[in-house]
Protein backbone atom coordinates (compact mmCIF):
# COMPACT_ATOMS: atom_id res chain seq x y z
CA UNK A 1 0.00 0.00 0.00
CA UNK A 2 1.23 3.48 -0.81
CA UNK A 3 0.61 6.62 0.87
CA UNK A 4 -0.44 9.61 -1.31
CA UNK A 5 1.94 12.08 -1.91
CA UNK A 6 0.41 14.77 -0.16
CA UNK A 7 0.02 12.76 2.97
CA UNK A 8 3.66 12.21 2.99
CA UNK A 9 4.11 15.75 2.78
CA UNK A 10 2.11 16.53 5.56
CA UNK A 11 3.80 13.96 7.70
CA UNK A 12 7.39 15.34 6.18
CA UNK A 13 6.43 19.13 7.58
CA UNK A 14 4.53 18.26 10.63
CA UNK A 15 7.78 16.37 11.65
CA UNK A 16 9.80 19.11 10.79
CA UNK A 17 7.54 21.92 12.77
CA UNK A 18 7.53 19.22 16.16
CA UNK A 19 11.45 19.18 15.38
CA UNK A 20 11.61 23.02 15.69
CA UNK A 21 9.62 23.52 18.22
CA UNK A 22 11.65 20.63 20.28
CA UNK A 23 14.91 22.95 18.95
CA UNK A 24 13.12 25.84 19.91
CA UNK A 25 12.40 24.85 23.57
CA UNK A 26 16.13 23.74 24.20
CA UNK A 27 18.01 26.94 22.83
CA UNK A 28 15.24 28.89 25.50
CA UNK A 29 15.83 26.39 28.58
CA UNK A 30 19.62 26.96 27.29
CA UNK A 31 19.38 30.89 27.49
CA UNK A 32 17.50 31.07 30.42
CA UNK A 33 20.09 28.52 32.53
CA UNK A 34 22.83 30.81 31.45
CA UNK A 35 21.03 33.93 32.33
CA UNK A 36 20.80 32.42 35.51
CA UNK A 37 24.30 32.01 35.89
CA UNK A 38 24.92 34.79 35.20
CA UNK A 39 23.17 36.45 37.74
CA UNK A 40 24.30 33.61 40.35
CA UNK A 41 27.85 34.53 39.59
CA UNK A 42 27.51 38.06 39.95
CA UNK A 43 25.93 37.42 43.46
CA UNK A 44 28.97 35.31 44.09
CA UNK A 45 31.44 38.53 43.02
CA UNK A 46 29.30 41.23 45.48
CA UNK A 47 29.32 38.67 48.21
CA UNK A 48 32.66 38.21 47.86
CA UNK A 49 33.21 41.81 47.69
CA UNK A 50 31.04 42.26 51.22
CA UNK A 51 32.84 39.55 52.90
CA UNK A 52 36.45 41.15 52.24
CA UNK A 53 34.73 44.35 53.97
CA UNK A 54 33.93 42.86 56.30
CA UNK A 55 36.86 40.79 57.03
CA UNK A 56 38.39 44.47 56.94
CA UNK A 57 36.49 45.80 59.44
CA UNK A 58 36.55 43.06 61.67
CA UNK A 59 40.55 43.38 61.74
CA UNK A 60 40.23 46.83 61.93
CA UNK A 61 37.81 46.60 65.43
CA UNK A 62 40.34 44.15 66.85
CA UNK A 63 43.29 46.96 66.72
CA UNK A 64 44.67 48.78 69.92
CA UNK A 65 43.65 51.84 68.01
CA UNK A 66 40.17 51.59 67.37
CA UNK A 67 39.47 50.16 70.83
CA UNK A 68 41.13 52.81 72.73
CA UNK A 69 39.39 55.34 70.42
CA UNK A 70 35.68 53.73 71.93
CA UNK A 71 37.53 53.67 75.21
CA UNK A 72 38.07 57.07 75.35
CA UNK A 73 34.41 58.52 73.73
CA UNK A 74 32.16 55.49 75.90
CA UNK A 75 33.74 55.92 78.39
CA UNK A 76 35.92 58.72 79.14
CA UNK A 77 38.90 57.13 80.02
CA UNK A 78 42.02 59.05 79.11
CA UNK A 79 45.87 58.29 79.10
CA UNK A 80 47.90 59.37 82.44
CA UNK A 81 49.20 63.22 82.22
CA UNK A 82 46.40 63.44 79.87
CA UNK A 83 44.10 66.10 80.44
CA UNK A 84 40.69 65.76 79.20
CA UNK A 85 38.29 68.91 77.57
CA UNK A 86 34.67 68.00 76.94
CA UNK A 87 33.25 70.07 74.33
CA UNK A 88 29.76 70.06 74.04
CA UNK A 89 27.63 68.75 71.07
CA UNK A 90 25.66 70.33 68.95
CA UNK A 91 22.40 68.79 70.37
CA UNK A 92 23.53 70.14 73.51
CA UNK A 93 24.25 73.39 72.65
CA UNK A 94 20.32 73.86 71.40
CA UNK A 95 19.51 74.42 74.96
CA UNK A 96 22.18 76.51 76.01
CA UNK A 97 21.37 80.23 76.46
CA UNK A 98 23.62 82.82 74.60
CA UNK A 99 24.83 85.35 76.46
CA UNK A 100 24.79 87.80 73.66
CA UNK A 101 21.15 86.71 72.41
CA UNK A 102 19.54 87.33 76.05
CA UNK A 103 17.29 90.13 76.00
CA UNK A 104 18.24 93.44 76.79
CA UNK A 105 16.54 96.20 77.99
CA UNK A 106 15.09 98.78 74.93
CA UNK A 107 16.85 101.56 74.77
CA UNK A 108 14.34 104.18 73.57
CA UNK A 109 15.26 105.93 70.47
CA UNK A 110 16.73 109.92 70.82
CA UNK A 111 14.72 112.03 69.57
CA UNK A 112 15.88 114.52 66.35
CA UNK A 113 15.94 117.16 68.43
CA UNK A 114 17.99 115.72 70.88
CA UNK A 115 20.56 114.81 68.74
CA UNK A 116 20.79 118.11 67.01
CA UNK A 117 21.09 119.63 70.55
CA UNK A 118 23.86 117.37 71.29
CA UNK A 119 25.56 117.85 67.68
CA UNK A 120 25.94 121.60 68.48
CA UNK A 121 26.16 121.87 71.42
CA UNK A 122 27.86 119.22 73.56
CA UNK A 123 30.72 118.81 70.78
């Protein structure tokens, strides 16, 4: 028995489209694995990047310096023949009063003719 020509055909490019889309679906799993590794190794570079700071500042917070730096502004301890100055914040200085801002008394204002009188006649 022979199949018609046609019928072949339609076998020949039905095979063809299931072959493409088959193709199709692998070069889209393929791109969207690599996009994903992408992005996996560029979280591996910035957490690499955050672990060498802080590795950094872990070394730095176990040097003499920087702990007698929070010794000395958490608790005020100081060096012998040291002598200490405290200097106020800024927050504290809100609610200190200023000497030259407290209010004076008004003078009242001279009159004209006053000032004439003492232009002439006091010079």
């Amino acid at each position: 028995m022979k199949i018609p020509k046609i019928i072949q055909t339609l076998i020949f490019i039905s095979i063809i489209i299931w072959g493409l889309y088959v193709f199709g679906r692998a070069v889209y799993k393929n791109y969207a694995i690599q996009n994903q590794i992408n992005q996996l190794e560029k979280q591996i570079v910035d957490l690499a990047n955050q672990n060498d700071a802080l590795t950094n500042l872990l070394r730095y917070f176990k040097t003499n310096s920087f702990i007698e730096r929070e010794a000395r502004s958490k608790f005020g301890l100081k060096k012998p023949g040291e002598v200490v100055i405290a200097v106020p914040s800024d927050e504290q200085l809100k609610y200190t009063i200023d000497k030259s801002q407290e209010q004076k008394p008004e003078e009242q204002p001279i009159p004209v003719y006053q000032k004439w009188w003492n232009i002439f006649l006091k010079s």
